[in-house]
PDB file of N, CA and C in Angstrom:
ATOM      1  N   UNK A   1     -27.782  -6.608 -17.734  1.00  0.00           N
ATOM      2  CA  UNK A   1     -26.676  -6.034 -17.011  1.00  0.00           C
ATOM      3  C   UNK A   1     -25.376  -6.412 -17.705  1.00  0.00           C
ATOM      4  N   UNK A   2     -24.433  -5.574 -18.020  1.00  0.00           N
ATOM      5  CA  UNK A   2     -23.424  -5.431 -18.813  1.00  0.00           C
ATOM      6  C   UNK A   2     -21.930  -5.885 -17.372  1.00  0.00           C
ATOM      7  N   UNK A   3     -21.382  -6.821 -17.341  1.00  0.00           N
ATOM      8  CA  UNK A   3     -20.437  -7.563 -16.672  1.00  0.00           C
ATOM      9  C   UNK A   3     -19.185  -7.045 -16.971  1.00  0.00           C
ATOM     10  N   UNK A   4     -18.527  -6.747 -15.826  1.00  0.00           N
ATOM     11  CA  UNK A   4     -17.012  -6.133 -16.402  1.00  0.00           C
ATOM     12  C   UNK A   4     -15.707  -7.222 -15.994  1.00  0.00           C
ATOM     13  N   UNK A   5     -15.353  -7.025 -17.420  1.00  0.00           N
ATOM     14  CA  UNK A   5     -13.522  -7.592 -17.076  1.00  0.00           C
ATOM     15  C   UNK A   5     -12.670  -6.855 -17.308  1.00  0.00           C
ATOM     16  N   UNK A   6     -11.255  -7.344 -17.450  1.00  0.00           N
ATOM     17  CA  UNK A   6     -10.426  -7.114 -17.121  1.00  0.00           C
ATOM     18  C   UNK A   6     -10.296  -5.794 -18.246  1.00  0.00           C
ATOM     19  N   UNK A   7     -10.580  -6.508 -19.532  1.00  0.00           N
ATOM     20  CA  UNK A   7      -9.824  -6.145 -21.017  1.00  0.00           C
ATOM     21  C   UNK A   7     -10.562  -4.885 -20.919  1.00  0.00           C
ATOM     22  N   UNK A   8     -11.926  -4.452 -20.185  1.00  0.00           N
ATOM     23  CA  UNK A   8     -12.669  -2.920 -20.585  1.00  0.00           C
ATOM     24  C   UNK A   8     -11.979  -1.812 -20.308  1.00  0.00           C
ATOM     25  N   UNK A   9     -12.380  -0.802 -20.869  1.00  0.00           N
ATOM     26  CA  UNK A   9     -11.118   0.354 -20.492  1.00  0.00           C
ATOM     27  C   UNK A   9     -12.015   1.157 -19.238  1.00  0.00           C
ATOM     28  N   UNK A  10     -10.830   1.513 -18.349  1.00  0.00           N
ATOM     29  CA  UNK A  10     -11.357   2.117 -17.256  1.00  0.00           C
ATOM     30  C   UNK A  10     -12.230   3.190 -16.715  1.00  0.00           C
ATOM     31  N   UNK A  11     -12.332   3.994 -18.086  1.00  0.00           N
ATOM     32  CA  UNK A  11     -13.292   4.710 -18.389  1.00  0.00           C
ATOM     33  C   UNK A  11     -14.873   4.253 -18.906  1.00  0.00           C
ATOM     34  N   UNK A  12     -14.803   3.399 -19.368  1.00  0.00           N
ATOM     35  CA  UNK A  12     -15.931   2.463 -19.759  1.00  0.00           C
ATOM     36  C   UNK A  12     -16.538   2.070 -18.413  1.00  0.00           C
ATOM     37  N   UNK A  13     -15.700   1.196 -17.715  1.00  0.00           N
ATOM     38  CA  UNK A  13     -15.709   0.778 -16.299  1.00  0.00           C
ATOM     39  C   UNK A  13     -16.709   2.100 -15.542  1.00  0.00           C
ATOM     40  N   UNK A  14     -16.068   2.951 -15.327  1.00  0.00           N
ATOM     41  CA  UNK A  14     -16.543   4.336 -14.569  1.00  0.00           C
ATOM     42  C   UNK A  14     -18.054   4.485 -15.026  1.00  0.00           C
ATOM     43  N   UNK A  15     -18.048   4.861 -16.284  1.00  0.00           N
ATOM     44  CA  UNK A  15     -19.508   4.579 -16.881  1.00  0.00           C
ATOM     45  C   UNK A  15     -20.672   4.472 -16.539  1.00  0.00           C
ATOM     46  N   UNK A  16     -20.381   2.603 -16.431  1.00  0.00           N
ATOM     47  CA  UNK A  16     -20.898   1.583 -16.763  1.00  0.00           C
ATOM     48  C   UNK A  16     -21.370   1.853 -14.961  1.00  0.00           C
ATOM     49  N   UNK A  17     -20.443   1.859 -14.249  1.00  0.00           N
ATOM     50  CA  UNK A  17     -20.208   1.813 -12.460  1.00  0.00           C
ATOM     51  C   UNK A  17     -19.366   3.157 -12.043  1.00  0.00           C
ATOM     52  N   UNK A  18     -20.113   4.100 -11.579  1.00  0.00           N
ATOM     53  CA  UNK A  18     -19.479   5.100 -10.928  1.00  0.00           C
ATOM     54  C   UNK A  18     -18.644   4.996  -9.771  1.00  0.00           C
ATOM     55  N   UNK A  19     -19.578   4.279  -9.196  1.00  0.00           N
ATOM     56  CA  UNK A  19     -18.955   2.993  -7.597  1.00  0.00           C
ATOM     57  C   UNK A  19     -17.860   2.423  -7.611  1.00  0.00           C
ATOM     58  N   UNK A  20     -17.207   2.354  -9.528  1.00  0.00           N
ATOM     59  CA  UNK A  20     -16.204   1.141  -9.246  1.00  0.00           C
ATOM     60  C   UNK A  20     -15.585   1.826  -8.814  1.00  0.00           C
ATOM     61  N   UNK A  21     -14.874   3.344  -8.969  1.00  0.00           N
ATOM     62  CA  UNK A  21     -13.539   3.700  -8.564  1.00  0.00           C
ATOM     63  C   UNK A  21     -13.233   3.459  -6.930  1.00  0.00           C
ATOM     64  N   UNK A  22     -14.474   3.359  -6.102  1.00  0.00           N
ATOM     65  CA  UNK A  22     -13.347   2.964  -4.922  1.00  0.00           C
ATOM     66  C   UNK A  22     -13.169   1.826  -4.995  1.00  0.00           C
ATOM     67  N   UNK A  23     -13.550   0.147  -5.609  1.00  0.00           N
ATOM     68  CA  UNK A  23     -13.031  -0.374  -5.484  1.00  0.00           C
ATOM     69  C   UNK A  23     -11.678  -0.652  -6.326  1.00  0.00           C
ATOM     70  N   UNK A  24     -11.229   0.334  -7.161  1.00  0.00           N
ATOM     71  CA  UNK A  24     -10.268   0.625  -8.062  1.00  0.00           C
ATOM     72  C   UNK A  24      -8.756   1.083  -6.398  1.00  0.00           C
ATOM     73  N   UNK A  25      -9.341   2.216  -6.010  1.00  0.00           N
ATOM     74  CA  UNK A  25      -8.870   2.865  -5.195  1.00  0.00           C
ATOM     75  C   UNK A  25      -7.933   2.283  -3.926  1.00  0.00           C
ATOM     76  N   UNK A  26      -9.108   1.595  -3.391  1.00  0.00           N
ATOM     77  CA  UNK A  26      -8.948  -0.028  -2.249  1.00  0.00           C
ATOM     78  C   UNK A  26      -7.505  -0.392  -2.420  1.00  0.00           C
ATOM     79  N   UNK A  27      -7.631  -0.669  -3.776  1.00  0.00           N
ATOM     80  CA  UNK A  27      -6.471  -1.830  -4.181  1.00  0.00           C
ATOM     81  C   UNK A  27      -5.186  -1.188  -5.078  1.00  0.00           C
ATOM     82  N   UNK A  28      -5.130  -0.070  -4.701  1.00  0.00           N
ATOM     83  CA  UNK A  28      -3.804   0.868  -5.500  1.00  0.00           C
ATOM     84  C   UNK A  28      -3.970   1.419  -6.653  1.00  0.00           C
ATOM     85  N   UNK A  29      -5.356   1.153  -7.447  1.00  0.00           N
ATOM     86  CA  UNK A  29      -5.261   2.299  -8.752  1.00  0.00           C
ATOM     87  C   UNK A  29      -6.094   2.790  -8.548  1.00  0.00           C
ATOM     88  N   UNK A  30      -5.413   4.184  -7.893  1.00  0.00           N
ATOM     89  CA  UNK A  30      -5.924   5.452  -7.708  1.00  0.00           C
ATOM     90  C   UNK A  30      -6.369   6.513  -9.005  1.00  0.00           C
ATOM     91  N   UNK A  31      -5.878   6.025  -9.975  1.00  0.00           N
ATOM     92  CA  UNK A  31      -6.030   7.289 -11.061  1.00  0.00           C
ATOM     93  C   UNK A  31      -6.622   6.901 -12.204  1.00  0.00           C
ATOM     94  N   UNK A  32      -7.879   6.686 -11.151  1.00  0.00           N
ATOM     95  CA  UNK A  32      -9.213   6.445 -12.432  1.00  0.00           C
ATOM     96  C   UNK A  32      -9.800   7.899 -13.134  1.00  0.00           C
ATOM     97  N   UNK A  33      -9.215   8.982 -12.458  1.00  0.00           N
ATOM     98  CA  UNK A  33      -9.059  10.618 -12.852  1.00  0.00           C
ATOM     99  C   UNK A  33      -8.331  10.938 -13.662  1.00  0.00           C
ATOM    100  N   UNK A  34      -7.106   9.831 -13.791  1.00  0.00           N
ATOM    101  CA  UNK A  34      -6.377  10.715 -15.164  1.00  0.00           C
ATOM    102  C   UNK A  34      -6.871  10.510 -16.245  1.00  0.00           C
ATOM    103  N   UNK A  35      -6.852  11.292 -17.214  1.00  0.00           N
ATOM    104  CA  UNK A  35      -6.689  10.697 -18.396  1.00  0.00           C
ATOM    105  C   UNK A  35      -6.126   9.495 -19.339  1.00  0.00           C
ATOM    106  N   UNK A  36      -5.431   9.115 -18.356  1.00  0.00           N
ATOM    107  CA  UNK A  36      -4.896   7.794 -19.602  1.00  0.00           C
ATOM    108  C   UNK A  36      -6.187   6.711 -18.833  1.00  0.00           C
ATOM    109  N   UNK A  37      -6.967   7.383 -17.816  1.00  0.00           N
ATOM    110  CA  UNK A  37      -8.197   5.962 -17.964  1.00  0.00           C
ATOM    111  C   UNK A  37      -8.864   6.212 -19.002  1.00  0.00           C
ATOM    112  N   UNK A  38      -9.000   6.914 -19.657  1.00  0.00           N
ATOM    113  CA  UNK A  38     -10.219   7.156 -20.916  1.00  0.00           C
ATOM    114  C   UNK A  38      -9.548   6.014 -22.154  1.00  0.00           C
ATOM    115  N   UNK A  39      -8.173   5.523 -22.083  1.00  0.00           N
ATOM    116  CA  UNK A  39      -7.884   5.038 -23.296  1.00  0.00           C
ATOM    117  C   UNK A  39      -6.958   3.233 -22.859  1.00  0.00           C
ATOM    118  N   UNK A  40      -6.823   3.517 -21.249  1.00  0.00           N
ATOM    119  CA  UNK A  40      -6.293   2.020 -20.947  1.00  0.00           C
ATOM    120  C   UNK A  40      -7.128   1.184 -19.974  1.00  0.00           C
ATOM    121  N   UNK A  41      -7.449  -0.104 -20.206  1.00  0.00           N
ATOM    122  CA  UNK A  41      -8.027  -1.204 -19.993  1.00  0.00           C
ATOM    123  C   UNK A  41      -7.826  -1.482 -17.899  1.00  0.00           C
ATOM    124  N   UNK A  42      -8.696  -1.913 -17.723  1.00  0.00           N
ATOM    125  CA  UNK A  42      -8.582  -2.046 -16.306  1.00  0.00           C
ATOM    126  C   UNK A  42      -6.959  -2.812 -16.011  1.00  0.00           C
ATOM    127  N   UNK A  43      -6.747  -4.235 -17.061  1.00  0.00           N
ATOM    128  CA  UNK A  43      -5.579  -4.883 -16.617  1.00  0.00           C
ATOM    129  C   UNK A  43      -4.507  -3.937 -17.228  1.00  0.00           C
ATOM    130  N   UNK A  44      -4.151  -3.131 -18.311  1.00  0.00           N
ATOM    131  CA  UNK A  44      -3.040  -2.456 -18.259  1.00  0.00           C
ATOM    132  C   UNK A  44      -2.603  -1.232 -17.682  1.00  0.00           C
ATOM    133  N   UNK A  45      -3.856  -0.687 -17.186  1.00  0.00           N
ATOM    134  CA  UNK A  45      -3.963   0.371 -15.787  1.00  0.00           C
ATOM    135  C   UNK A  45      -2.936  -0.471 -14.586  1.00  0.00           C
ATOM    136  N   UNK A  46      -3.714  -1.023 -14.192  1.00  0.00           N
ATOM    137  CA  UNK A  46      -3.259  -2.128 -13.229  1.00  0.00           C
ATOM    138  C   UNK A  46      -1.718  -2.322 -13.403  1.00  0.00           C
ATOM    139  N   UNK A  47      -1.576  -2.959 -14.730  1.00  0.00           N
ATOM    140  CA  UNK A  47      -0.168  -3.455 -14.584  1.00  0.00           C
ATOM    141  C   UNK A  47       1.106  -2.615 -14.466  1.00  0.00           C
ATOM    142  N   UNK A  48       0.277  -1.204 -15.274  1.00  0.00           N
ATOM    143  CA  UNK A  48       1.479   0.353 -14.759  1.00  0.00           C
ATOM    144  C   UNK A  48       1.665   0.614 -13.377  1.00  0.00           C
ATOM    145  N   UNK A  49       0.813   0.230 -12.609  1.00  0.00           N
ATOM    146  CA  UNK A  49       1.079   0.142 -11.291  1.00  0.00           C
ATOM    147  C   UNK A  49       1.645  -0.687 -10.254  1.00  0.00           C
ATOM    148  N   UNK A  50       1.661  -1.896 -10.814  1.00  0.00           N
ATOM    149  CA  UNK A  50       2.374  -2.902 -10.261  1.00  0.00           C
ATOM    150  C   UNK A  50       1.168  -3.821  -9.955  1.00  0.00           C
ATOM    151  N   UNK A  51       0.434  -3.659 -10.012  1.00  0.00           N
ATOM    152  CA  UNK A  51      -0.816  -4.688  -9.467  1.00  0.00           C
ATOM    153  C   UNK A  51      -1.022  -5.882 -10.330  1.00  0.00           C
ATOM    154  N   UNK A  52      -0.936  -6.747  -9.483  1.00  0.00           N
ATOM    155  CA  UNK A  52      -0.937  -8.010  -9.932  1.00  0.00           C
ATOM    156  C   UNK A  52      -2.400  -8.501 -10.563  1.00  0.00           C
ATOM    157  N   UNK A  53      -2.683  -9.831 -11.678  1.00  0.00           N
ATOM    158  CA  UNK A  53      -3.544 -10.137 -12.167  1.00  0.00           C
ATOM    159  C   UNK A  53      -4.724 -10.945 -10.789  1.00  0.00           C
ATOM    160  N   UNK A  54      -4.280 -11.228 -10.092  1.00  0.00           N
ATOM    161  CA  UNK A  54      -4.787 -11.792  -8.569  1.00  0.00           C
ATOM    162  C   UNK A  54      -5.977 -10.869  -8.257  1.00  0.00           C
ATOM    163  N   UNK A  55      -5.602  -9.410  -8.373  1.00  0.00           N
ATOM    164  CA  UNK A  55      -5.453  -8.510  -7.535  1.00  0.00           C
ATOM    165  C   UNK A  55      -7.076  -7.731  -8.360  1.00  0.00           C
ATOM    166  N   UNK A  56      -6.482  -7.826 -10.189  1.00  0.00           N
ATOM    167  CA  UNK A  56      -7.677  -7.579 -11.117  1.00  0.00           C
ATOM    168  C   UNK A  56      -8.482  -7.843 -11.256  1.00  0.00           C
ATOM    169  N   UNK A  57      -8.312  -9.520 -10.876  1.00  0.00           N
ATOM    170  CA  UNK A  57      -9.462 -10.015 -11.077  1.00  0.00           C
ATOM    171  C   UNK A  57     -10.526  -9.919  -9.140  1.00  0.00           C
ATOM    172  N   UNK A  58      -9.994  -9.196  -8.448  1.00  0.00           N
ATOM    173  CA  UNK A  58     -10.835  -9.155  -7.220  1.00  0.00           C
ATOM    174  C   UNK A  58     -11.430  -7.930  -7.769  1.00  0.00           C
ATOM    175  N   UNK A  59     -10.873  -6.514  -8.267  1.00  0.00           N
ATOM    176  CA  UNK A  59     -11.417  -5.507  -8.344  1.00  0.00           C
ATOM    177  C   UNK A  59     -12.608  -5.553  -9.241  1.00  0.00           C
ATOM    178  N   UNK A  60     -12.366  -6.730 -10.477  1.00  0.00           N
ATOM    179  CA  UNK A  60     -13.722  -7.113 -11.502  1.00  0.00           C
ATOM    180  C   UNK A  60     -14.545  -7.157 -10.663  1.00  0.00           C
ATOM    181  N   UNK A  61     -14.474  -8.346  -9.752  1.00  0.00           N
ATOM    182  CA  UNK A  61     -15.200  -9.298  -9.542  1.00  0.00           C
ATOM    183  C   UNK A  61     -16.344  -8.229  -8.043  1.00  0.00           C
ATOM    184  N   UNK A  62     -15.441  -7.385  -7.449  1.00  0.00           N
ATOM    185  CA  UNK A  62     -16.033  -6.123  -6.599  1.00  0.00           C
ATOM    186  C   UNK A  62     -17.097  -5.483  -7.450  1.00  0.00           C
ATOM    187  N   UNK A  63     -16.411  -4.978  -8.521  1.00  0.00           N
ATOM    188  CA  UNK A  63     -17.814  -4.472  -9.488  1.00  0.00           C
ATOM    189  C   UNK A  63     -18.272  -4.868  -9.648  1.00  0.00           C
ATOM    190  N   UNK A  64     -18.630  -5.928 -10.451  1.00  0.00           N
ATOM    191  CA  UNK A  64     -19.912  -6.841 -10.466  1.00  0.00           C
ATOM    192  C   UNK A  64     -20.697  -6.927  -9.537  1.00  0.00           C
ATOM    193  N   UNK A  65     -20.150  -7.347  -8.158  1.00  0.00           N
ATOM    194  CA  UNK A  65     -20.903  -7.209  -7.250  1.00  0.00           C
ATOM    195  C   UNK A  65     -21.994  -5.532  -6.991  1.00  0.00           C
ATOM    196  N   UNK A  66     -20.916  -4.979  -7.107  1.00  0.00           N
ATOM    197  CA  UNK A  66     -21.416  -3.554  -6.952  1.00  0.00           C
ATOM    198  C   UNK A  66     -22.988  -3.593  -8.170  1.00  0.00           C
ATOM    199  N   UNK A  67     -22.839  -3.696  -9.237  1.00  0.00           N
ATOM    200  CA  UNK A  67     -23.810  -4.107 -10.444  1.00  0.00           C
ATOM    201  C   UNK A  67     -24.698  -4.649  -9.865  1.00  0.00           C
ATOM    202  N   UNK A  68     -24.678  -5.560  -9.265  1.00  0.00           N
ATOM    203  CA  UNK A  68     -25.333  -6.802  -9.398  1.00  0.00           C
ATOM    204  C   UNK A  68     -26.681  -6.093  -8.105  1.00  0.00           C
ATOM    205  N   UNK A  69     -25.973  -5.121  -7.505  1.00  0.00           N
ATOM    206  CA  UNK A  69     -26.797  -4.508  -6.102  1.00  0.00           C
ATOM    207  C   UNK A  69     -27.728  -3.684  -6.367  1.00  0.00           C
ATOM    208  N   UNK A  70     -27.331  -2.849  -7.936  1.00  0.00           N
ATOM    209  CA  UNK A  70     -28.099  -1.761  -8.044  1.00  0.00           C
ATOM    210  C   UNK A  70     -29.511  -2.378  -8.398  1.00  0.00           C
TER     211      UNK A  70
END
């Protein structure tokens, strides 16, 4: 099982976990649909939005979980 952080790009993320986007969603980054997820990282997604590193590392740590279920 392939573990996600911060640095993967959000499209990778999607991938990897179709599931992650609501926990993307939950927590204010909604636009795991645009295009700039295909080329920016979960934490600099995040940080265009204002979302704090606190905040990144819960949404990782949600996926994984999510992973960890299938």
């Amino acid at each position: 099982m392939k573990k996600i952080n911060k640095k993967m790009g959000i499209g990778e993320i999607l991938e990897i976990c179709p599931e992650a986007g609501e926990a993307m969603a939950k927590y204010g980054l909604g636009c795991f649909g645009c295009p700039m997820a295909q080329m920016e990282s979960l934490e600099d997604g995040a940080k265009a939005h204002g979302i704090s590193d606190e905040i990144v590392r819960k949404i990782a740590k949600e996926i994984n979980q999510k992973l960890k279920s299938k």
